[in-house]
Protein backbone atom coordinates (compact mmCIF):
# COMPACT_ATOMS: atom_id res chain seq x y z
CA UNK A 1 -8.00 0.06 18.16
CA UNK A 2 -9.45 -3.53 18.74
CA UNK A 3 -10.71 -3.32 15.03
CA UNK A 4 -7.18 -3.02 14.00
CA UNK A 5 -5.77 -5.47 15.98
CA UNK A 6 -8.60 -8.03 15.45
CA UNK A 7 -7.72 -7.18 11.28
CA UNK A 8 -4.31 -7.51 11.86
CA UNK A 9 -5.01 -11.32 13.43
CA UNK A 10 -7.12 -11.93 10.47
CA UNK A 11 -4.66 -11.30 8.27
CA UNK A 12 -1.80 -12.99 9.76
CA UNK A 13 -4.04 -15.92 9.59
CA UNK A 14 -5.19 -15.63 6.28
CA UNK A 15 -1.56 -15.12 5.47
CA UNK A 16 -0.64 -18.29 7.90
CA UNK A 17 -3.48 -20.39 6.69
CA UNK A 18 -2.06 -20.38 2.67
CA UNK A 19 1.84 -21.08 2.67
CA UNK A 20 1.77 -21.15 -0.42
CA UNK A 21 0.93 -18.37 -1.22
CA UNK A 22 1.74 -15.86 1.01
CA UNK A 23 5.65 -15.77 -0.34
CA UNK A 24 3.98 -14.88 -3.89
CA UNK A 25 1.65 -12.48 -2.29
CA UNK A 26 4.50 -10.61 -0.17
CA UNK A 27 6.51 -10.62 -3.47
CA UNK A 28 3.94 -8.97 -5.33
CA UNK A 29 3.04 -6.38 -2.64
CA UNK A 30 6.68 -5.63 -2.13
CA UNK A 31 7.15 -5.14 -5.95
CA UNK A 32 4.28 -2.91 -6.08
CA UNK A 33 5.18 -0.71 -3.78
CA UNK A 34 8.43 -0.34 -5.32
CA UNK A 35 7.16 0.37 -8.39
CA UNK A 36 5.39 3.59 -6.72
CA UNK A 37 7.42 6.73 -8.55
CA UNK A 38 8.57 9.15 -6.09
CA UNK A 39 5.98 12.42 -5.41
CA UNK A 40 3.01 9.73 -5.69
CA UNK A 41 1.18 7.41 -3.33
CA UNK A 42 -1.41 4.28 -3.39
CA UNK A 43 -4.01 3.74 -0.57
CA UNK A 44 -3.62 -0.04 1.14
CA UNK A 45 -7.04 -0.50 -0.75
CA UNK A 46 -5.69 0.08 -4.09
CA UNK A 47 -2.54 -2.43 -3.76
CA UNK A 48 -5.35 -5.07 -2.64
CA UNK A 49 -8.06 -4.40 -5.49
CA UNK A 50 -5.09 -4.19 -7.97
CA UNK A 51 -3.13 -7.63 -6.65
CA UNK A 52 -6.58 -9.40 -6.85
CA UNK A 53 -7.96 -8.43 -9.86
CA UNK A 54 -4.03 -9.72 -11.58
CA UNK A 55 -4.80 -13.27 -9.52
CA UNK A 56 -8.50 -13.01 -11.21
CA UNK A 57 -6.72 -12.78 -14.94
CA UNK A 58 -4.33 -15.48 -13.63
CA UNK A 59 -7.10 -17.73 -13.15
CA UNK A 60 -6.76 -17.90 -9.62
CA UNK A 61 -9.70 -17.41 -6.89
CA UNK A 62 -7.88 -14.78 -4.63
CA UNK A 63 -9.49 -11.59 -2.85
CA UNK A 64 -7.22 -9.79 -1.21
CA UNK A 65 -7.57 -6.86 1.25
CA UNK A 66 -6.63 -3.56 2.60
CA UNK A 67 -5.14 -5.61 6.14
CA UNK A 68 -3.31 -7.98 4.38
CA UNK A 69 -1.24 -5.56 2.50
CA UNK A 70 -0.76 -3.20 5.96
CA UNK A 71 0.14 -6.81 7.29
CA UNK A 72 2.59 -7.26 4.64
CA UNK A 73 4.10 -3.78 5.27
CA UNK A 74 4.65 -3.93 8.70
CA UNK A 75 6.27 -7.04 8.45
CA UNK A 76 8.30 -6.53 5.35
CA UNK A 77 7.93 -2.99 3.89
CA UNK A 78 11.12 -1.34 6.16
CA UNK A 79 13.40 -1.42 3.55
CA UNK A 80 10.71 -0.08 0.47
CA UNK A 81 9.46 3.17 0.13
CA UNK A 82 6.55 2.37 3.03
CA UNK A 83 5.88 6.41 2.96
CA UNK A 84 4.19 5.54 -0.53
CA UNK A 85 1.65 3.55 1.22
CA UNK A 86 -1.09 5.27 2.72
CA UNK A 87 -4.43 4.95 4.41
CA UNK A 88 -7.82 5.76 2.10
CA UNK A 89 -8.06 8.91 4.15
CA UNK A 90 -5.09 10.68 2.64
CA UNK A 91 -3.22 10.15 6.07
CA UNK A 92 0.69 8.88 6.13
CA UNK A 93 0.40 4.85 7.89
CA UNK A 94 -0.51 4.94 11.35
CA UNK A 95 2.06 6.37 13.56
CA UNK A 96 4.76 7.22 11.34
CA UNK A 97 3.33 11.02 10.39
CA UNK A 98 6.15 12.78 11.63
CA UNK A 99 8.60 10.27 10.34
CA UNK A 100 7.13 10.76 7.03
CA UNK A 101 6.45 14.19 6.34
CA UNK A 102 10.65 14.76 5.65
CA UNK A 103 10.07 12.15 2.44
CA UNK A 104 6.71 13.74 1.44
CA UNK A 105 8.46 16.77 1.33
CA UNK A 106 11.62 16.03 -0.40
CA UNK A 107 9.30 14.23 -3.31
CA UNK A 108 6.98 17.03 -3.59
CA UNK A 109 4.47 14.98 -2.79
CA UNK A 110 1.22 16.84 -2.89
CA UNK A 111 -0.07 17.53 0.48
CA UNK A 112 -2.64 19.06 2.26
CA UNK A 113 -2.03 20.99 5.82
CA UNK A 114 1.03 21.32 8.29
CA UNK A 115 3.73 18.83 9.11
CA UNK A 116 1.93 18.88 12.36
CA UNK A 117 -1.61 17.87 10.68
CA UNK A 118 -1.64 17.08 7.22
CA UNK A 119 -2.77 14.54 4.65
CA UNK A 120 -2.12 14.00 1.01
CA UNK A 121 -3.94 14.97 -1.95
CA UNK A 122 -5.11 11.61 -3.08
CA UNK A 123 -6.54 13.39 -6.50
CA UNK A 124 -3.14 15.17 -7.20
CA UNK A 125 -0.56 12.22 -5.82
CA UNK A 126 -2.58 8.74 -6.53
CA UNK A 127 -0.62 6.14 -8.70
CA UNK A 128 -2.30 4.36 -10.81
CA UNK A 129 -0.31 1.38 -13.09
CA UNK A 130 -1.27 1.40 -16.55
CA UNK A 131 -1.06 -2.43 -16.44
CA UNK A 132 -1.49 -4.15 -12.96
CA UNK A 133 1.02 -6.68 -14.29
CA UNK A 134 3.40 -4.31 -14.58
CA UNK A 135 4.48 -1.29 -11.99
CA UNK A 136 4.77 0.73 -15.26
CA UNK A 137 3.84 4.60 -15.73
CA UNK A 138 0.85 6.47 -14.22
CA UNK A 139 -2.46 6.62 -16.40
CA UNK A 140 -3.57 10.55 -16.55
């Protein structure tokens, strides 16, 4: 737990340090996320590798990370489809299993175990954008 909390301060003062551009980074986690399809699901890790590999095209010197987008989320994500967002394990976010399970379930999201212990099938359910620039359609 003091790992998490300790990555969560890091974050916030990554995020803190950079005005600039941590409206432009929220706004491009937040439209990532939405542009998850329902029944699939991308790891905090992904979001990160695929935000700062569009900033490397864009010329820009970003590296972004798994904490800054679970920053991002539990800051901002209440009103997106957070259930979409999940840890590299397969496992819902932290603390919200039960609470998602009911939306894993209506999307036939593809799961592994009981609503009382479960993850999801990261091979079956993982989004991938065709173009990072773009939510656009899943690659097969």
């Amino acid at each position: 737990m003091a790992n998490d909390d300790e990555g969560s301060r890091g974050a916030q003062r990554e995020m803190a340090d950079d005005s600039d551009r941590a409206p432009d980074f929220v706004d491009e986690v937040m439209s990532m996320v939405r542009a998850i399809p329902p029944g699939r699901v991308m790891t905090y890790g992904d979001i990160a590798i695929l935000l700062t590999a569009r900033a490397e095209r864009a010329g820009l010197a970003e590296a972004y990370g798994p904490r800054m987008v679970g920053y991002v989320m539990s800051r901002f994500g209440g009103a997106l489809p957070w259930w979409r967002v999940i840890r590299s394990t397969g496992h819902p976010p932290r603390s919200h299993q039960a609470r998602a399970w009911p939306f894993y379930e209506e999307e036939e999201t593809p799961l592994a175990g009981s609503a009382e212990s479960y993850r999801i099938d990261l091979r079956r359910a993982r989004f991938v954008p065709d173009e990072p620039n773009q939510g656009g359609e899943a690659r097969s």
